[in-house]
ModelCIF file with pLDDT and N, C-alpha, C, O atoms, coordinates in Angstrom:
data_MODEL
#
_entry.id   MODEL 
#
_entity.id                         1 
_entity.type                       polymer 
_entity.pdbx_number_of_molecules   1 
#
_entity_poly.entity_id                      1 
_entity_poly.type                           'polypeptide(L)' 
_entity_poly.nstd_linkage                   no 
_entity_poly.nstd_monomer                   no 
_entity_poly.pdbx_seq_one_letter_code       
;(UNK)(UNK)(UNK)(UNK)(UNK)(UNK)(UNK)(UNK)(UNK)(UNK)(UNK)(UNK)(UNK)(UNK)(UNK)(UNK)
(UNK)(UNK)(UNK)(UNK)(UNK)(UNK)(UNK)(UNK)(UNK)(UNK)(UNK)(UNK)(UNK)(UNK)(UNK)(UNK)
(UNK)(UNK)(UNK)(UNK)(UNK)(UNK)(UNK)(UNK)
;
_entity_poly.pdbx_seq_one_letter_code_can   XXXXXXXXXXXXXXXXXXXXXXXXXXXXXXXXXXXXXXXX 
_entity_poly.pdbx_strand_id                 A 
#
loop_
_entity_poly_seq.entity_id 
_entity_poly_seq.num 
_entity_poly_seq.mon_id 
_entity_poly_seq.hetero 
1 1  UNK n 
1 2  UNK n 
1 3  UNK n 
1 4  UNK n 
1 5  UNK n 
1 6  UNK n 
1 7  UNK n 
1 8  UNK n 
1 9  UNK n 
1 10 UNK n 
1 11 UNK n 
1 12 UNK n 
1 13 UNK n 
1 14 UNK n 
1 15 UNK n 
1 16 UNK n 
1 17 UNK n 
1 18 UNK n 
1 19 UNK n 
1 20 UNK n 
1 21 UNK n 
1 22 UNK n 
1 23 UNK n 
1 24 UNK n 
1 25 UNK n 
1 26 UNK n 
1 27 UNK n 
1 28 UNK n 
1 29 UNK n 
1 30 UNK n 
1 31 UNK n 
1 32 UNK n 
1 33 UNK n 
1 34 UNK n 
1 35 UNK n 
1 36 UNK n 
1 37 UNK n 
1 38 UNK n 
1 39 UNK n 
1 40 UNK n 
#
_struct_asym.id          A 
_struct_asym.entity_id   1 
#
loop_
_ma_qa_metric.id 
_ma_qa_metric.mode 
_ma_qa_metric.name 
_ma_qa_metric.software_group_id 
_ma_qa_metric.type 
1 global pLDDT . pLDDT 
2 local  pLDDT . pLDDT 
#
_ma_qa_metric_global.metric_id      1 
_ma_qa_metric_global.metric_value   93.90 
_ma_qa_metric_global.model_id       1 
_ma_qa_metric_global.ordinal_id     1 
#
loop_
_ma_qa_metric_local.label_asym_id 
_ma_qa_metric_local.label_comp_id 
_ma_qa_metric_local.label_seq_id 
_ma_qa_metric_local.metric_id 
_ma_qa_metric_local.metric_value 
_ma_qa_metric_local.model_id 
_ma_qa_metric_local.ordinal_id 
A UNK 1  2 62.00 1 1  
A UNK 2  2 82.00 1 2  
A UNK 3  2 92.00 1 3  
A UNK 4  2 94.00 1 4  
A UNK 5  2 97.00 1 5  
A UNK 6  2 97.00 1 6  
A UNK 7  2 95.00 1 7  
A UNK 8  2 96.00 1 8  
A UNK 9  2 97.00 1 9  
A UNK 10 2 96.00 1 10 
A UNK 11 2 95.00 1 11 
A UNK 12 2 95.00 1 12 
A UNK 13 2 95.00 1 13 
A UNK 14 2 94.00 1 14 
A UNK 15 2 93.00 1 15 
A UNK 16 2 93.00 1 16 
A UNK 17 2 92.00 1 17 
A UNK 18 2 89.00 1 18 
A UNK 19 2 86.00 1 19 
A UNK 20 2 89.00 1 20 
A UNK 21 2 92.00 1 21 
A UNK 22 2 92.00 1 22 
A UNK 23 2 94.00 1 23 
A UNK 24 2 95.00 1 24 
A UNK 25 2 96.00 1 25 
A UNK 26 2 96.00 1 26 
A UNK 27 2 97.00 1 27 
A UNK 28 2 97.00 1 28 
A UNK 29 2 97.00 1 29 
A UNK 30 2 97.00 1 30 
A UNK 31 2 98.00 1 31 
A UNK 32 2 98.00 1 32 
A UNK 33 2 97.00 1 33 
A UNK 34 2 98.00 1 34 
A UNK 35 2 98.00 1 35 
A UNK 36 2 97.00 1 36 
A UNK 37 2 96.00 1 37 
A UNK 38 2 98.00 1 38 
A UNK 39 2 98.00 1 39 
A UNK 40 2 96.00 1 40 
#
loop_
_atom_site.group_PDB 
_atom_site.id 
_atom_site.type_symbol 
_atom_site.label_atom_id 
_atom_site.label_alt_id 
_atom_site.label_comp_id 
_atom_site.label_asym_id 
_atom_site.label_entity_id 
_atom_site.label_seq_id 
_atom_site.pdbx_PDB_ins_code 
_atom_site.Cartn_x 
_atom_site.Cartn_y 
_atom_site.Cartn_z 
_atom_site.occupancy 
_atom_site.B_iso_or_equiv 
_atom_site.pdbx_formal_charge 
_atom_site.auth_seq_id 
_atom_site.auth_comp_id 
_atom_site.auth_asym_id 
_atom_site.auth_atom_id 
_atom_site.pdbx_PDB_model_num 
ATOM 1   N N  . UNK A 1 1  ? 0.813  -1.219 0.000   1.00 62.00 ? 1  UNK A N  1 
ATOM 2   C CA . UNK A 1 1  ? 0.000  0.000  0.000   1.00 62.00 ? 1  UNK A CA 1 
ATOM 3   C C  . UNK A 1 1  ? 0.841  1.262  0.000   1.00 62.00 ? 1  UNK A C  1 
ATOM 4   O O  . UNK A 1 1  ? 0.909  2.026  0.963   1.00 62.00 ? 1  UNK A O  1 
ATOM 5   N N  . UNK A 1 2  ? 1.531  1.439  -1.250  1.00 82.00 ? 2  UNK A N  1 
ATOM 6   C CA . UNK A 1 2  ? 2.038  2.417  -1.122  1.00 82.00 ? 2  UNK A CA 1 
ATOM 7   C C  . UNK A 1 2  ? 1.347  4.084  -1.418  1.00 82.00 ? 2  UNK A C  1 
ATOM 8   O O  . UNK A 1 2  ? 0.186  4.327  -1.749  1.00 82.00 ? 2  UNK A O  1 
ATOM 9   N N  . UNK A 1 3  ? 2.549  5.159  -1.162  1.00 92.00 ? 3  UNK A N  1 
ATOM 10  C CA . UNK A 1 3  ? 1.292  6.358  -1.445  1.00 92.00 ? 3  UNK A CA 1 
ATOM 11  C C  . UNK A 1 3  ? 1.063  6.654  -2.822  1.00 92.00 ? 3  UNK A C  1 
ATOM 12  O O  . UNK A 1 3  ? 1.758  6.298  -3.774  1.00 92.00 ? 3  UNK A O  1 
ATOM 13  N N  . UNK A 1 4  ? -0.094 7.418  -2.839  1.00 94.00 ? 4  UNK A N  1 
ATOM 14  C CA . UNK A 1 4  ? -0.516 7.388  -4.642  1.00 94.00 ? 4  UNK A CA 1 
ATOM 15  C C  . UNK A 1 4  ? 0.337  8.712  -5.285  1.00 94.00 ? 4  UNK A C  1 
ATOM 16  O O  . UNK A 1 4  ? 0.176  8.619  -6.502  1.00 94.00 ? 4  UNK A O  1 
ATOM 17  N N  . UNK A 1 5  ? 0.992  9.642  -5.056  1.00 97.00 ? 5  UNK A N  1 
ATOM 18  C CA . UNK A 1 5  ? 0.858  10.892 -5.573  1.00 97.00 ? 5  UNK A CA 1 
ATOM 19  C C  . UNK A 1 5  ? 1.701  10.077 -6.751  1.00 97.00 ? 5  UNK A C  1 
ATOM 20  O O  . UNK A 1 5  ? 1.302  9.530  -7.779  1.00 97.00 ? 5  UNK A O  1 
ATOM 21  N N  . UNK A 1 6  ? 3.111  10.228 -6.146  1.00 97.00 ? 6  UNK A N  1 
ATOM 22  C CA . UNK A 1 6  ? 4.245  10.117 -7.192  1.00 97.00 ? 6  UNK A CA 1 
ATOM 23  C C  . UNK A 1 6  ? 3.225  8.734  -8.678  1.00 97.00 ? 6  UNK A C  1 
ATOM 24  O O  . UNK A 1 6  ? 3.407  8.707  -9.895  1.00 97.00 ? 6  UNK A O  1 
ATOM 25  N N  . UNK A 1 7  ? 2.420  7.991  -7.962  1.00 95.00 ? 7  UNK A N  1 
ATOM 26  C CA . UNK A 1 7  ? 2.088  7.003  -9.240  1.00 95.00 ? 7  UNK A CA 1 
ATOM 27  C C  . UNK A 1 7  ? 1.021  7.761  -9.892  1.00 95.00 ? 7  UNK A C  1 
ATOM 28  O O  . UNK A 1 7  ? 0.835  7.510  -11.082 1.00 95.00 ? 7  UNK A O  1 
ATOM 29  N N  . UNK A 1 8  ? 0.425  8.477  -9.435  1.00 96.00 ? 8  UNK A N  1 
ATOM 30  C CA . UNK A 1 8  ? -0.450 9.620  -10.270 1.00 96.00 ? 8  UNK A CA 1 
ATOM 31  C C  . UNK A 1 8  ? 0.237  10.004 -11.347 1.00 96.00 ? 8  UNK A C  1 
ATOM 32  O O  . UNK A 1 8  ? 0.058  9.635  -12.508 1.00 96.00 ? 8  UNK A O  1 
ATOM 33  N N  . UNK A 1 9  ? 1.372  11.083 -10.753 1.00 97.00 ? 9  UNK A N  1 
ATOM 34  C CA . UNK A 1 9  ? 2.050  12.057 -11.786 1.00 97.00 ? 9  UNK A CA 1 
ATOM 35  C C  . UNK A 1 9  ? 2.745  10.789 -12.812 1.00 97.00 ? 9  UNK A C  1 
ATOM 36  O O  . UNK A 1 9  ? 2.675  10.901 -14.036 1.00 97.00 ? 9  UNK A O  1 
ATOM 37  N N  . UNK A 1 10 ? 3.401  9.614  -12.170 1.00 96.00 ? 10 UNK A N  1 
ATOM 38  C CA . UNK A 1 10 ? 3.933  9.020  -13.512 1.00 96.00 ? 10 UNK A CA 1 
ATOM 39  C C  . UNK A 1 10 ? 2.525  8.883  -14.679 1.00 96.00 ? 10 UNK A C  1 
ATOM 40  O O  . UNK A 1 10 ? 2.295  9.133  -15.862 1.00 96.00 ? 10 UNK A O  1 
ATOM 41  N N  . UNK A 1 11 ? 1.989  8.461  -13.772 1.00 95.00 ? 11 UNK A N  1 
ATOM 42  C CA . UNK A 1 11 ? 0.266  7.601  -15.039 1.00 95.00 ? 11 UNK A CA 1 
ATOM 43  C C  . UNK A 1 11 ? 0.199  8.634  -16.297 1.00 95.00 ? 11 UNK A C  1 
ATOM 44  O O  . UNK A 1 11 ? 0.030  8.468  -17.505 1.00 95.00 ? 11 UNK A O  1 
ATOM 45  N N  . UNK A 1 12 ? 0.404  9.759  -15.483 1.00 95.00 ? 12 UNK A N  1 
ATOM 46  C CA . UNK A 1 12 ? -0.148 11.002 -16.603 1.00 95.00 ? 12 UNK A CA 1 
ATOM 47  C C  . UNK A 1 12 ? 0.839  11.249 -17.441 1.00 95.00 ? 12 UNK A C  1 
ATOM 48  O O  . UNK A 1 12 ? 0.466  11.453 -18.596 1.00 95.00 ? 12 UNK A O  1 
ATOM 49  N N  . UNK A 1 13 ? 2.554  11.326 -17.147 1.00 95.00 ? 13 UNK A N  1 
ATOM 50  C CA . UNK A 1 13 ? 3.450  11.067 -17.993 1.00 95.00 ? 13 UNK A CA 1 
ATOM 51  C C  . UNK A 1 13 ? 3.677  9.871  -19.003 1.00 95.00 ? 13 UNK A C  1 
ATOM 52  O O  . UNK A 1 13 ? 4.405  9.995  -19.988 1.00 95.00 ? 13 UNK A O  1 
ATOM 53  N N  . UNK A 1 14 ? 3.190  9.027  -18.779 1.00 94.00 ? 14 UNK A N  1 
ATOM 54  C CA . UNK A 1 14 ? 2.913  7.937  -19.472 1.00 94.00 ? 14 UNK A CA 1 
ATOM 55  C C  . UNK A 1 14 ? 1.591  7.543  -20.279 1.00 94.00 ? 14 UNK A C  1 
ATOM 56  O O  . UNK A 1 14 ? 1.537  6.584  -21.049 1.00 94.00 ? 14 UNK A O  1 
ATOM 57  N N  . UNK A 1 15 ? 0.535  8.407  -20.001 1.00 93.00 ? 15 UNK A N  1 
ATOM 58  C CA . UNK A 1 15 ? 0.138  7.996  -20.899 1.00 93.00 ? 15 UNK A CA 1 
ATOM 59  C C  . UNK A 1 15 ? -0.073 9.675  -22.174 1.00 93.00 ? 15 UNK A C  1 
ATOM 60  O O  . UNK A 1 15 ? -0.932 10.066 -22.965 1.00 93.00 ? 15 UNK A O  1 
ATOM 61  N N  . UNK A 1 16 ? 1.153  10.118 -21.731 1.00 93.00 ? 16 UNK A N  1 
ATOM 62  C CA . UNK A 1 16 ? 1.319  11.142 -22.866 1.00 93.00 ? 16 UNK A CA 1 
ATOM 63  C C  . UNK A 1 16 ? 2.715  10.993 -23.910 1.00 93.00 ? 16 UNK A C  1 
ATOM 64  O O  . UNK A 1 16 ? 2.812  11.376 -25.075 1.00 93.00 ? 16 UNK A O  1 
ATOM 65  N N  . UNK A 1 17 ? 3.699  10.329 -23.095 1.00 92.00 ? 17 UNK A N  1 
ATOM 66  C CA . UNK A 1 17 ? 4.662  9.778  -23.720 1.00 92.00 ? 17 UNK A CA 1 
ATOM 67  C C  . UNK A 1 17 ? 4.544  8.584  -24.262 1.00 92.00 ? 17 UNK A C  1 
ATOM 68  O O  . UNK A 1 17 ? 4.924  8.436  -25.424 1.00 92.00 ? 17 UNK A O  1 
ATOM 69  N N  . UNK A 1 18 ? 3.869  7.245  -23.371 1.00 89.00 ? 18 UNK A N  1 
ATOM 70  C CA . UNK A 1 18 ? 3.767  6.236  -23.720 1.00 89.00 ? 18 UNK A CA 1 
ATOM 71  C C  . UNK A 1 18 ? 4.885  5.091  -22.661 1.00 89.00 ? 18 UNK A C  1 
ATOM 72  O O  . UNK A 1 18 ? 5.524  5.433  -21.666 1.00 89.00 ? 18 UNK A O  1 
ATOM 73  N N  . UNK A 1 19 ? 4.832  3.995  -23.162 1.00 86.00 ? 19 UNK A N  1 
ATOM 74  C CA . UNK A 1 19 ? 5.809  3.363  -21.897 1.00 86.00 ? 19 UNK A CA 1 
ATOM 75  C C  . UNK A 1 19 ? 7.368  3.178  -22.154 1.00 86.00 ? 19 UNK A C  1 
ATOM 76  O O  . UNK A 1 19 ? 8.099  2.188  -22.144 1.00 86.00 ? 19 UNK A O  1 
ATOM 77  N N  . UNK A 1 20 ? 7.545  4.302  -22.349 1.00 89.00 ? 20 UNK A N  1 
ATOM 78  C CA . UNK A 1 20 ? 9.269  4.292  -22.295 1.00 89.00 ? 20 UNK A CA 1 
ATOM 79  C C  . UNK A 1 20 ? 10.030 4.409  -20.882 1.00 89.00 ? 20 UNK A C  1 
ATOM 80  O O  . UNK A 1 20 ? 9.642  4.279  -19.721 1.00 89.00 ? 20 UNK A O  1 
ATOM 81  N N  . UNK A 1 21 ? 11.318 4.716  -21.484 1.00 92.00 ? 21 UNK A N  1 
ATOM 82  C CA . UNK A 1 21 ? 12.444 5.013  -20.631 1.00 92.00 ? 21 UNK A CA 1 
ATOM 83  C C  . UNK A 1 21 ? 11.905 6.635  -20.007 1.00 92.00 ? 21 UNK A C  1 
ATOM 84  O O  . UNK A 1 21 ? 11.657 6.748  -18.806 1.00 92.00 ? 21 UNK A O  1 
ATOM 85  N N  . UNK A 1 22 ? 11.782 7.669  -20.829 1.00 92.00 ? 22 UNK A N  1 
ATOM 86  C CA . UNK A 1 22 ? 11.501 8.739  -20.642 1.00 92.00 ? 22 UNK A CA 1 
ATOM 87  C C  . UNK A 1 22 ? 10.437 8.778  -20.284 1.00 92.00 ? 22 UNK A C  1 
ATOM 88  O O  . UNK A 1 22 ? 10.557 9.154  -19.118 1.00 92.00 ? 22 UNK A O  1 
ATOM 89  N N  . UNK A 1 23 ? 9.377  8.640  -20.485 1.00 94.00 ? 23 UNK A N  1 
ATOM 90  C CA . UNK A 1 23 ? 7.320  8.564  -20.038 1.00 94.00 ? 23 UNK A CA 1 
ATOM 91  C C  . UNK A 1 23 ? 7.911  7.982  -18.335 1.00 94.00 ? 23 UNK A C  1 
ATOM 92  O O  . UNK A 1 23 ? 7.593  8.583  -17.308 1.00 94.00 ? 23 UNK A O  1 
ATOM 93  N N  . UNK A 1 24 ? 8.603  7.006  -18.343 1.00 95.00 ? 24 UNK A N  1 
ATOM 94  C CA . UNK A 1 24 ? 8.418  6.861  -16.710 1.00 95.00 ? 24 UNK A CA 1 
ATOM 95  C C  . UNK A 1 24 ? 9.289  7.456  -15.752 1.00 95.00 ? 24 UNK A C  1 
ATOM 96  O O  . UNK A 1 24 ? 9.191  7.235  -14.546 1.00 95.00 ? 24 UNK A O  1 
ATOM 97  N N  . UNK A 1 25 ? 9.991  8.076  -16.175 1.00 96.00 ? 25 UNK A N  1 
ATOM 98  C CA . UNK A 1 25 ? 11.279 9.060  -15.812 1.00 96.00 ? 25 UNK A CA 1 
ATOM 99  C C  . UNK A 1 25 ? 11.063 10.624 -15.809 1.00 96.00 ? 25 UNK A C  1 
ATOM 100 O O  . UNK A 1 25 ? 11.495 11.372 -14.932 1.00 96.00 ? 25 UNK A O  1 
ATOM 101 N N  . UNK A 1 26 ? 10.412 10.970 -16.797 1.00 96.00 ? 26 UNK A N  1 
ATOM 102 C CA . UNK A 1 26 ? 10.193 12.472 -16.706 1.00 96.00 ? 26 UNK A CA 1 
ATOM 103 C C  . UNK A 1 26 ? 9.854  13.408 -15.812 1.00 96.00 ? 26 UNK A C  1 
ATOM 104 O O  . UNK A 1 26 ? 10.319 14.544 -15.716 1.00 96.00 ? 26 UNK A O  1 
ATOM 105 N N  . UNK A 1 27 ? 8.952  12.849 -15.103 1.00 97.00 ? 27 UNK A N  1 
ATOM 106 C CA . UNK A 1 27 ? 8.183  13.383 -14.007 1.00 97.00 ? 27 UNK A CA 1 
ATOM 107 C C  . UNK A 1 27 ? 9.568  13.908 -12.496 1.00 97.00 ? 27 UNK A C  1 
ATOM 108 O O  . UNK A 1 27 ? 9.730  14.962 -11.882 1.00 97.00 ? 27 UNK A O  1 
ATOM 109 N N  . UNK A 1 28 ? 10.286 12.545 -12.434 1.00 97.00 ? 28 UNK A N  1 
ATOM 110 C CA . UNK A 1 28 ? 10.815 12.253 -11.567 1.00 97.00 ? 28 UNK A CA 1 
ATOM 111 C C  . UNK A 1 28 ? 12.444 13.560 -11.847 1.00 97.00 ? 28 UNK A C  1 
ATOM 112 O O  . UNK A 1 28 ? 13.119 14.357 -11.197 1.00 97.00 ? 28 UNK A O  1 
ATOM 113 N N  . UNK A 1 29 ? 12.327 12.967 -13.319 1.00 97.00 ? 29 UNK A N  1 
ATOM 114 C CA . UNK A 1 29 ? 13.668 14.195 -13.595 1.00 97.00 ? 29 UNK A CA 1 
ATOM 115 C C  . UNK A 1 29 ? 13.669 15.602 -13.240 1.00 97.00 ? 29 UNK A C  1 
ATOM 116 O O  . UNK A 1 29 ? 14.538 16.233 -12.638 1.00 97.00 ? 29 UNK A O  1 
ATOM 117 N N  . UNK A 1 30 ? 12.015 16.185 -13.936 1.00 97.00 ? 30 UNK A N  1 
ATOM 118 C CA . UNK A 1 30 ? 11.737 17.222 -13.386 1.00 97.00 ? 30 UNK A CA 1 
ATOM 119 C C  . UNK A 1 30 ? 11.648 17.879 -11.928 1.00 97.00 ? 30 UNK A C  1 
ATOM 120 O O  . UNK A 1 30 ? 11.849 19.023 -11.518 1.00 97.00 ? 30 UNK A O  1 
ATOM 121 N N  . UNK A 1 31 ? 11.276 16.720 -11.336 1.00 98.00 ? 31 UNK A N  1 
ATOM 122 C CA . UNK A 1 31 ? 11.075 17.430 -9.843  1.00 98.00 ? 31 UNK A CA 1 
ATOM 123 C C  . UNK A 1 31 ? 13.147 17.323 -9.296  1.00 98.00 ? 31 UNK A C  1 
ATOM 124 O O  . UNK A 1 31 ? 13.641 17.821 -8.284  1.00 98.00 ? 31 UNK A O  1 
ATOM 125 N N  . UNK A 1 32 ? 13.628 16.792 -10.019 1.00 98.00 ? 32 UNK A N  1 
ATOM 126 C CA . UNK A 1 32 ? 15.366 16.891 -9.443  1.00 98.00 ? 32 UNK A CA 1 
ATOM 127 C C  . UNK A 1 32 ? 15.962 17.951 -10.154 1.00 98.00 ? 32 UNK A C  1 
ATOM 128 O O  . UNK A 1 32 ? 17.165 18.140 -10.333 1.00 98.00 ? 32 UNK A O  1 
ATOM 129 N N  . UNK A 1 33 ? 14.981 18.643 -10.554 1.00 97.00 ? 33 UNK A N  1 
ATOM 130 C CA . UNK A 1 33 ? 15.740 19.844 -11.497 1.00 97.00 ? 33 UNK A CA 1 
ATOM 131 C C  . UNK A 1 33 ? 15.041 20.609 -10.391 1.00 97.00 ? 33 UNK A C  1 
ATOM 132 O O  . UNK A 1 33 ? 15.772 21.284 -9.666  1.00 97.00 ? 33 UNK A O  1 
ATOM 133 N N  . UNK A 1 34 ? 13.537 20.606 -10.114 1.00 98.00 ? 34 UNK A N  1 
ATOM 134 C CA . UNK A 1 34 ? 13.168 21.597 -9.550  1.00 98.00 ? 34 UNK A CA 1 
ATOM 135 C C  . UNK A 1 34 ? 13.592 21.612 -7.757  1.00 98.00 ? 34 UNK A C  1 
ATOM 136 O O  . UNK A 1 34 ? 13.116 22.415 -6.955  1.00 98.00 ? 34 UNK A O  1 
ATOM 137 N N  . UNK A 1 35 ? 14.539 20.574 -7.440  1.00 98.00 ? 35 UNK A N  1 
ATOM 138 C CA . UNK A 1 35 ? 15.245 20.630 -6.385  1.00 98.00 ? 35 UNK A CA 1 
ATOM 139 C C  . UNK A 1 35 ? 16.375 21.305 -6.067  1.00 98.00 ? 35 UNK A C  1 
ATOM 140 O O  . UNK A 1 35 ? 16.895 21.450 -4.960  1.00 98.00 ? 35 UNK A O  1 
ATOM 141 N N  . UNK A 1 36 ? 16.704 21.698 -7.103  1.00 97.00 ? 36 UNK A N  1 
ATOM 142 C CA . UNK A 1 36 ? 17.639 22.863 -7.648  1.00 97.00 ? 36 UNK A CA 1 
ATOM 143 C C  . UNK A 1 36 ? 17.804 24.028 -7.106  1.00 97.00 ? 36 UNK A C  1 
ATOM 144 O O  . UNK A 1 36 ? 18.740 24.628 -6.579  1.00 97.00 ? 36 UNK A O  1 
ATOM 145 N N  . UNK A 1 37 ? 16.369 24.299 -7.410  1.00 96.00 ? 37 UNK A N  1 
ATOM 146 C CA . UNK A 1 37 ? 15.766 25.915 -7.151  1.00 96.00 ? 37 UNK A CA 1 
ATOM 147 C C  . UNK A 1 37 ? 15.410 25.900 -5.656  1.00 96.00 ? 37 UNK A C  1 
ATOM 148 O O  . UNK A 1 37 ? 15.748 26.826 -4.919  1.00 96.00 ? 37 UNK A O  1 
ATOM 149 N N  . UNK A 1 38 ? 14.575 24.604 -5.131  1.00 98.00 ? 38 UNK A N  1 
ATOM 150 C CA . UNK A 1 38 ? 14.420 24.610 -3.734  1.00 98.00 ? 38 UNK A CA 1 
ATOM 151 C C  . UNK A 1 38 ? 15.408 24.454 -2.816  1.00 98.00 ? 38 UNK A C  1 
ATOM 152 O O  . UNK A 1 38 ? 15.212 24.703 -1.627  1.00 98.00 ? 38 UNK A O  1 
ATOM 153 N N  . UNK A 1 39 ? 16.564 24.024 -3.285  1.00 98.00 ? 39 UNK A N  1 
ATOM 154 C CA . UNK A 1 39 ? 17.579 24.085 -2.071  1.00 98.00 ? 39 UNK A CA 1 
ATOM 155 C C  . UNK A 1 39 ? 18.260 25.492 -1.946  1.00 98.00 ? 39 UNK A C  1 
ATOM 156 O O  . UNK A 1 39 ? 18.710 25.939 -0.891  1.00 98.00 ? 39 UNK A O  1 
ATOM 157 N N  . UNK A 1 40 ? 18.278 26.101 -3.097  1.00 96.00 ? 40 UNK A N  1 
ATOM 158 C CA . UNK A 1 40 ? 18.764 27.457 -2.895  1.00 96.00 ? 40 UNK A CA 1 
ATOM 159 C C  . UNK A 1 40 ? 17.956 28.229 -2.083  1.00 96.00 ? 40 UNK A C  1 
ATOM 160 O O  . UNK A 1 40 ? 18.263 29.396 -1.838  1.00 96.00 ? 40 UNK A O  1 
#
């Protein structure tokens, strides 16, 4: 029973990319970019 958010945001990356490398990754890349800005 894990939590839903993070499998939300992939679902929706995936089913706009499709089931790649990138569609299940994107989401995840983005928020480590936008960790960037939040640690500053």
């Amino acid at each position: 029973a894990p939590a839903p958010l993070d499998f939300i945001l992939q679902r929706l990356f995936l089913r706009m990319l499709g089931p790649s490398e990138a569609g299940a990754r994107l989401h995840a890349t983005l928020c480590g970019l936008l960790s960037l800005a939040a640690i500053f």
